[in-house]
PDB file of N, CA and C in Angstrom:
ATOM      1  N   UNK A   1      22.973  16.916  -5.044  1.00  0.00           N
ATOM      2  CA  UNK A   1      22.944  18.319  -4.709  1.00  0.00           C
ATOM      3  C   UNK A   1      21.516  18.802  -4.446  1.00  0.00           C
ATOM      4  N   UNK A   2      20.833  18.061  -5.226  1.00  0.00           N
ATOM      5  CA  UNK A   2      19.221  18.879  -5.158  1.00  0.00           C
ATOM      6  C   UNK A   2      18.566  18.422  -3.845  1.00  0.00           C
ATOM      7  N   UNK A   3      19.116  16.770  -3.880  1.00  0.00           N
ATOM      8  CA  UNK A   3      18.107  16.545  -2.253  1.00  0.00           C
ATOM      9  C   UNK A   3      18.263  16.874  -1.091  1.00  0.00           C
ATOM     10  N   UNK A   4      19.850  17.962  -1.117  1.00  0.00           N
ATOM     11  CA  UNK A   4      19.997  18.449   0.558  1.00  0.00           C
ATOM     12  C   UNK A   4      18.938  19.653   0.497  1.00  0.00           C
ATOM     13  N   UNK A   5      18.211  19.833  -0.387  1.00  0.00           N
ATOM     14  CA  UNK A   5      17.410  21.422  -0.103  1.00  0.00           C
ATOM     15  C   UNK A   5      15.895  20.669   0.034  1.00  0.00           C
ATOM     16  N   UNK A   6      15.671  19.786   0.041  1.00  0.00           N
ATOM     17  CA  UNK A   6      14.452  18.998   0.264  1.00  0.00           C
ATOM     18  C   UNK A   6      13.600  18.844   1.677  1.00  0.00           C
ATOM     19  N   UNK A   7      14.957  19.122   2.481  1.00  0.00           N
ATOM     20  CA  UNK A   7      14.362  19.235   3.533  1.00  0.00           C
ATOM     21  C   UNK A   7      13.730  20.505   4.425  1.00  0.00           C
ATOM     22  N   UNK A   8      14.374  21.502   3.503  1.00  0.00           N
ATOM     23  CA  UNK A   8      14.206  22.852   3.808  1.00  0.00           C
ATOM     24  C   UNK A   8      13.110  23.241   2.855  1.00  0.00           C
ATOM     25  N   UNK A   9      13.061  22.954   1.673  1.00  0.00           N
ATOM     26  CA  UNK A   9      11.536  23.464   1.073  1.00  0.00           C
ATOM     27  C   UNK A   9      10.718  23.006   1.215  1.00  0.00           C
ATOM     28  N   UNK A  10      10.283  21.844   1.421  1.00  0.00           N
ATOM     29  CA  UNK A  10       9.211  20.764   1.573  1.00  0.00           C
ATOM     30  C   UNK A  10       8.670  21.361   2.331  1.00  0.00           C
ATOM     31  N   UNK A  11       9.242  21.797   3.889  1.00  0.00           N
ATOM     32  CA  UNK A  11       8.268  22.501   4.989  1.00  0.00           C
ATOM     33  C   UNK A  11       7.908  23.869   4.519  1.00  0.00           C
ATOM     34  N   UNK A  12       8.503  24.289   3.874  1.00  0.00           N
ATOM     35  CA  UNK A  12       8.129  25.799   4.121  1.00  0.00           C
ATOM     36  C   UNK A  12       7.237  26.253   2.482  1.00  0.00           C
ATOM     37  N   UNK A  13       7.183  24.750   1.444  1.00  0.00           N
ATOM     38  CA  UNK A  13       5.928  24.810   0.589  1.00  0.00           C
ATOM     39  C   UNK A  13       4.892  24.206   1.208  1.00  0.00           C
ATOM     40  N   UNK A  14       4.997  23.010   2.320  1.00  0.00           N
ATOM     41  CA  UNK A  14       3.738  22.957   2.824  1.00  0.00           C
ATOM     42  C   UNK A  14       3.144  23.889   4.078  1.00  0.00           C
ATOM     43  N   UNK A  15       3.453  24.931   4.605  1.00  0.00           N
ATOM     44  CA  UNK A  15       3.228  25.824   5.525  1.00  0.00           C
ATOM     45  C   UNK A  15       2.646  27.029   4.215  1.00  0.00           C
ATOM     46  N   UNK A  16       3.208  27.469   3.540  1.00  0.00           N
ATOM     47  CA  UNK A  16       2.815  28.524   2.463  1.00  0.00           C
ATOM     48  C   UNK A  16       1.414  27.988   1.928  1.00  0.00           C
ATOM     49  N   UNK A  17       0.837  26.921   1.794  1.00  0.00           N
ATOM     50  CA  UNK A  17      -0.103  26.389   1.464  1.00  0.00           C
ATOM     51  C   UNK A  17      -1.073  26.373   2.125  1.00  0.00           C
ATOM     52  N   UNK A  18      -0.652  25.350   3.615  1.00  0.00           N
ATOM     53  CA  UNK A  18      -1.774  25.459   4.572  1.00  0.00           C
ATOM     54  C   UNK A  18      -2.266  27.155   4.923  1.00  0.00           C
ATOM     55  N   UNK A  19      -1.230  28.286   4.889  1.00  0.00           N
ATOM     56  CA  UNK A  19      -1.282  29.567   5.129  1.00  0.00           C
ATOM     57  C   UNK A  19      -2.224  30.218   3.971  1.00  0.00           C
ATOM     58  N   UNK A  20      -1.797  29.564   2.667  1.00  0.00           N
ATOM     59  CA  UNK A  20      -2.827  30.348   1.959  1.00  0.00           C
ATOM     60  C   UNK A  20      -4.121  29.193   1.750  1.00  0.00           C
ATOM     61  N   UNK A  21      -4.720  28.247   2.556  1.00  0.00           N
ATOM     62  CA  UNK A  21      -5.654  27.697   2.483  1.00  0.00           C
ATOM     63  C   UNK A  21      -6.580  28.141   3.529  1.00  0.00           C
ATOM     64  N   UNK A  22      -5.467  28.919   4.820  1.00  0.00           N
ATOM     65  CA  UNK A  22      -6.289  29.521   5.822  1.00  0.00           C
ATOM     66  C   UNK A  22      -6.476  30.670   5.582  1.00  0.00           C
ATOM     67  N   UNK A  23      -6.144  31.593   4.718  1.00  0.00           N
ATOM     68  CA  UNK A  23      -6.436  32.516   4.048  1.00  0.00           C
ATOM     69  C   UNK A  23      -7.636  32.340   3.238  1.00  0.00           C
ATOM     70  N   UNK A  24      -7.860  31.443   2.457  1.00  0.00           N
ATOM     71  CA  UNK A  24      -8.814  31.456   1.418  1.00  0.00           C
ATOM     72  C   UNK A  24     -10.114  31.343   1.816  1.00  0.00           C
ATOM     73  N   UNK A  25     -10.427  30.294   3.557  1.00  0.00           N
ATOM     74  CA  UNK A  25     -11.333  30.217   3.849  1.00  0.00           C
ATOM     75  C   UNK A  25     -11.697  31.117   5.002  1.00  0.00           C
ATOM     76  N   UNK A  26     -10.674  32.109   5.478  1.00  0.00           N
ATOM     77  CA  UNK A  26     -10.991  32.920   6.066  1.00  0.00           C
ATOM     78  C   UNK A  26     -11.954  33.926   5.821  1.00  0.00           C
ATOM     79  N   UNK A  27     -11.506  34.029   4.501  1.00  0.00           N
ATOM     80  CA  UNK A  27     -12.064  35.123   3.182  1.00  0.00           C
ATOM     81  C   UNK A  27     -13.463  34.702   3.081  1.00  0.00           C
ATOM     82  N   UNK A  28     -13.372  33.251   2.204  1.00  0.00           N
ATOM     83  CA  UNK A  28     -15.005  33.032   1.674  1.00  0.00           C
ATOM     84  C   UNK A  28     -15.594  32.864   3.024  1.00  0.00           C
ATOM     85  N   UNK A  29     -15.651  32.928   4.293  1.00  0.00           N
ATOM     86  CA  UNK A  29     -16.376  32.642   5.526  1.00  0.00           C
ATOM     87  C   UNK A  29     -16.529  33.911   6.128  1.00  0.00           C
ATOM     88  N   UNK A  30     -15.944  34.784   6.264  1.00  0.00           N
ATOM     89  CA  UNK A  30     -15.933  35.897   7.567  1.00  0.00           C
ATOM     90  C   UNK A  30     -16.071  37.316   6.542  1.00  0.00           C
ATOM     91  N   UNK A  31     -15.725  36.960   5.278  1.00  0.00           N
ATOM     92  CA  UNK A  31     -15.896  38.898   4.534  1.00  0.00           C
ATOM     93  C   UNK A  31     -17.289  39.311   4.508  1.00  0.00           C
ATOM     94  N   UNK A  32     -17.551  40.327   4.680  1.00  0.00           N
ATOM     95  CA  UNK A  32     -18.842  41.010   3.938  1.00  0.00           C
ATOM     96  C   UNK A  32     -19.340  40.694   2.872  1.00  0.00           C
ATOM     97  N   UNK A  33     -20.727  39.999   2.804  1.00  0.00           N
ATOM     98  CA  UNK A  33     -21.049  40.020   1.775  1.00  0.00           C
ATOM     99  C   UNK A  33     -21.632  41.285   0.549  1.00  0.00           C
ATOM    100  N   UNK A  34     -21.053  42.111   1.384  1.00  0.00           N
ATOM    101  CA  UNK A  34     -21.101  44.023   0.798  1.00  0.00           C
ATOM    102  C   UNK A  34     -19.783  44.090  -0.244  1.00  0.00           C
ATOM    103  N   UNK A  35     -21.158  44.789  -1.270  1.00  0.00           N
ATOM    104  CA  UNK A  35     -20.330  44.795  -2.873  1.00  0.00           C
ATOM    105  C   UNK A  35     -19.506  43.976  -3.473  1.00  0.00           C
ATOM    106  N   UNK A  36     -18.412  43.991  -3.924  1.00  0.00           N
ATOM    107  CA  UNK A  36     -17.812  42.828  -4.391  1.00  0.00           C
ATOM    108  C   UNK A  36     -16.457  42.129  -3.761  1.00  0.00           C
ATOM    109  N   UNK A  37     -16.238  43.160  -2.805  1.00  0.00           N
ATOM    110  CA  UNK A  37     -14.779  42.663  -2.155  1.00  0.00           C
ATOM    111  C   UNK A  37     -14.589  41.244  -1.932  1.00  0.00           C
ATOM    112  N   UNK A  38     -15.635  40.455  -1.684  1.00  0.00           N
ATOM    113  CA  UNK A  38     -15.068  39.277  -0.771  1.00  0.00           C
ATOM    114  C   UNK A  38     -14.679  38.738  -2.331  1.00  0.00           C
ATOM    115  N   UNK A  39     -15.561  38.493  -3.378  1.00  0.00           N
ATOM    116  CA  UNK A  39     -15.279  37.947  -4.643  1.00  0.00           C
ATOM    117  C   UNK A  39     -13.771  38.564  -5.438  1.00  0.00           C
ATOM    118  N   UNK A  40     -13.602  39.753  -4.967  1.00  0.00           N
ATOM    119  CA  UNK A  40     -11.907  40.343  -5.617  1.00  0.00           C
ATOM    120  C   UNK A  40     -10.892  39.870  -4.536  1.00  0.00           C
ATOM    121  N   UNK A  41     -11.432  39.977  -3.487  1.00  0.00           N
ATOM    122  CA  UNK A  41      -9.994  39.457  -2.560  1.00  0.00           C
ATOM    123  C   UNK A  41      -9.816  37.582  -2.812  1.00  0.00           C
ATOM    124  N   UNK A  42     -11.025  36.805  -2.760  1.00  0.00           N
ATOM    125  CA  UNK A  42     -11.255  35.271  -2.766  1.00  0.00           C
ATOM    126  C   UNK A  42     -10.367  35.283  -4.648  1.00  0.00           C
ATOM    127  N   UNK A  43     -10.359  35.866  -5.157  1.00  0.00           N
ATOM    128  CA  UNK A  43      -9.334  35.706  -6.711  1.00  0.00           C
ATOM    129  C   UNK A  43      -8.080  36.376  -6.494  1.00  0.00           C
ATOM    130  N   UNK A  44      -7.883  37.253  -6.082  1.00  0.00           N
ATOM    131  CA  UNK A  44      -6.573  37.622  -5.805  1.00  0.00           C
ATOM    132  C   UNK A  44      -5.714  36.632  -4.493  1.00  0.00           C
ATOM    133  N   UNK A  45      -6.382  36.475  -3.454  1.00  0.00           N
ATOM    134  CA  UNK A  45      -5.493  34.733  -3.036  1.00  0.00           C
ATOM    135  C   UNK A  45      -6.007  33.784  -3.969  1.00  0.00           C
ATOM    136  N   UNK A  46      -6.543  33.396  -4.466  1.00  0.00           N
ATOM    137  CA  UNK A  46      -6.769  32.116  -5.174  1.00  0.00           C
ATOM    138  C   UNK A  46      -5.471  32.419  -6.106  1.00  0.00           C
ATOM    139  N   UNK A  47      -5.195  33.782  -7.142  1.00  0.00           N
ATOM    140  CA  UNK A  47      -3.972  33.598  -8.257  1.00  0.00           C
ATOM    141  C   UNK A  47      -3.061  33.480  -8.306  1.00  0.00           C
ATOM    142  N   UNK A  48      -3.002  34.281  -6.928  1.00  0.00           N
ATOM    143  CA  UNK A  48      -1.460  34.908  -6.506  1.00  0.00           C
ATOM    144  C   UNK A  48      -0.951  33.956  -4.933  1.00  0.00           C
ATOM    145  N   UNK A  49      -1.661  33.097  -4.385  1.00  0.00           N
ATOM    146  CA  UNK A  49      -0.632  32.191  -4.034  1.00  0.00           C
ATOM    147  C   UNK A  49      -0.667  32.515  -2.724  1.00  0.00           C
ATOM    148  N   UNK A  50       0.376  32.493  -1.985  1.00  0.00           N
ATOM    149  CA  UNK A  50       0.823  32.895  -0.863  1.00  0.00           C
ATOM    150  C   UNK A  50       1.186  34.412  -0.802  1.00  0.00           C
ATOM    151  N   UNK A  51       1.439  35.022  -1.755  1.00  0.00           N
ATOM    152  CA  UNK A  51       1.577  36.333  -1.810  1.00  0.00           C
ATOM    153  C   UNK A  51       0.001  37.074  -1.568  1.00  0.00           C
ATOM    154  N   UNK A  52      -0.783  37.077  -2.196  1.00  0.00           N
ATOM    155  CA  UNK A  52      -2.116  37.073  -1.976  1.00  0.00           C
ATOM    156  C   UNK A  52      -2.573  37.030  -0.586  1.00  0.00           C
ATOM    157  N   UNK A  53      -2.423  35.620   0.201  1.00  0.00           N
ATOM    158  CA  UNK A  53      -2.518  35.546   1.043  1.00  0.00           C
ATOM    159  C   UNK A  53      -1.985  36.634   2.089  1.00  0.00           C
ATOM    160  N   UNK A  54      -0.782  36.764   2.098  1.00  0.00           N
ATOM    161  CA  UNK A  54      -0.085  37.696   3.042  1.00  0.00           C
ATOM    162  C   UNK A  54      -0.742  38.812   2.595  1.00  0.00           C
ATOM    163  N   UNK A  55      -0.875  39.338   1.582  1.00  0.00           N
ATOM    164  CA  UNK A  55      -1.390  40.790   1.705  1.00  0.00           C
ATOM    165  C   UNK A  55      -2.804  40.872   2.365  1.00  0.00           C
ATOM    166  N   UNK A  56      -3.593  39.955   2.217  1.00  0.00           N
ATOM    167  CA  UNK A  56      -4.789  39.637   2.789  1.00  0.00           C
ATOM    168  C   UNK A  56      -4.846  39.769   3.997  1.00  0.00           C
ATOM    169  N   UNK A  57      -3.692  38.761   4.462  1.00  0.00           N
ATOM    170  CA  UNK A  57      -3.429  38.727   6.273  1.00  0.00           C
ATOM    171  C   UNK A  57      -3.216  40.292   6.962  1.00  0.00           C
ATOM    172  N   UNK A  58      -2.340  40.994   6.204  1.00  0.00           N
ATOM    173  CA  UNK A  58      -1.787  42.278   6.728  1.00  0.00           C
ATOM    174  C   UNK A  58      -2.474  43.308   6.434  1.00  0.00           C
ATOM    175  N   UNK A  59      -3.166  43.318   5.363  1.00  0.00           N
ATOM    176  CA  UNK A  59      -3.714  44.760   5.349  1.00  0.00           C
ATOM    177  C   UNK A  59      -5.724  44.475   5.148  1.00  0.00           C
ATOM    178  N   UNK A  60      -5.916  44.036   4.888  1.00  0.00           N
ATOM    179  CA  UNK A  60      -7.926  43.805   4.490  1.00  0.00           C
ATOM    180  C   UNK A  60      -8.136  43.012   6.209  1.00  0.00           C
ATOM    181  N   UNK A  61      -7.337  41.567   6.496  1.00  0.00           N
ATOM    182  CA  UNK A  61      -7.928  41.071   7.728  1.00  0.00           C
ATOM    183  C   UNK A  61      -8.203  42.040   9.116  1.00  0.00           C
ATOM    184  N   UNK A  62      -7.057  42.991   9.158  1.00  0.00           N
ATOM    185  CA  UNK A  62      -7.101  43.659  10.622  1.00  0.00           C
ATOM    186  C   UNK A  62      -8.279  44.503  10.335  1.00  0.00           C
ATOM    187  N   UNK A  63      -8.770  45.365   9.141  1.00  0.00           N
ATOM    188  CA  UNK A  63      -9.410  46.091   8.887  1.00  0.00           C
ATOM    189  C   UNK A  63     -10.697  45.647   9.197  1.00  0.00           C
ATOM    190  N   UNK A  64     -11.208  44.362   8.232  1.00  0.00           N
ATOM    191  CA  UNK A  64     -12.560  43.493   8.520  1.00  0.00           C
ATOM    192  C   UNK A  64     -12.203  43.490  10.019  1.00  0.00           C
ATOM    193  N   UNK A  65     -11.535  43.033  10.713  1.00  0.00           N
ATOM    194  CA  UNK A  65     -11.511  42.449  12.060  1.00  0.00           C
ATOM    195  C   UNK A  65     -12.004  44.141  13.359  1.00  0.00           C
ATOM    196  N   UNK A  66     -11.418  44.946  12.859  1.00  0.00           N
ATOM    197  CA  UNK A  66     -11.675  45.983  13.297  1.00  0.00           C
ATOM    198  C   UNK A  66     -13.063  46.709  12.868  1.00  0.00           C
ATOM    199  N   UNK A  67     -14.084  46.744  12.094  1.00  0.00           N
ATOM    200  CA  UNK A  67     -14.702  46.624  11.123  1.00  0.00           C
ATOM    201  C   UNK A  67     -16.032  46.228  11.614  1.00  0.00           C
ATOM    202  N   UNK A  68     -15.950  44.691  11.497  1.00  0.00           N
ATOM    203  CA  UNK A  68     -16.573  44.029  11.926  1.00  0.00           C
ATOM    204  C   UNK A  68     -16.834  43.371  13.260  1.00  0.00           C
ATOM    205  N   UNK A  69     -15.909  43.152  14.069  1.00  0.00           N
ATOM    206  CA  UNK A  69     -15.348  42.691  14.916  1.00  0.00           C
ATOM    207  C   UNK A  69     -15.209  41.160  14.748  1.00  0.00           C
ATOM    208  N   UNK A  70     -14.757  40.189  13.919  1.00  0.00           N
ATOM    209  CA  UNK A  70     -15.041  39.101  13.006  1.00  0.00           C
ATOM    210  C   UNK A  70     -13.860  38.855  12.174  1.00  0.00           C
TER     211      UNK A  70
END
């Protein structure tokens, strides 16, 4: 029973990963080094996972990106 779902999580824990690994170095590479944000956002994806990540993606990236242009 367990190994028909193996094929369906396997991809979509290794995509959540690579997603929050491109998250993480998006962060420590492209944030401001102004005040402490890059260090609170780089721990909040580091704890929280892929959740982290997505909030990162959707609401702080467009902002820096708009922002900065970066």
């Amino acid at each position: 029973m367990i190994f028909c779902c193996i094929p369906v999580v396997l991809p979509l824990f290794l995509l959540a990963t690579v997603f929050w690994v491109w998250m993480l170095v998006d962060c420590a590479t492209k944030e401001p080094d102004q005040g402490n944000d890059k260090v609170v956002w780089i721990l909040v994806i580091l704890f929280t996972h892929w959740v982290g990540a997505l909030i990162y993606f959707l609401v702080r990236r467009p902002e820096r990106i708009r922002d900065t242009g970066r």
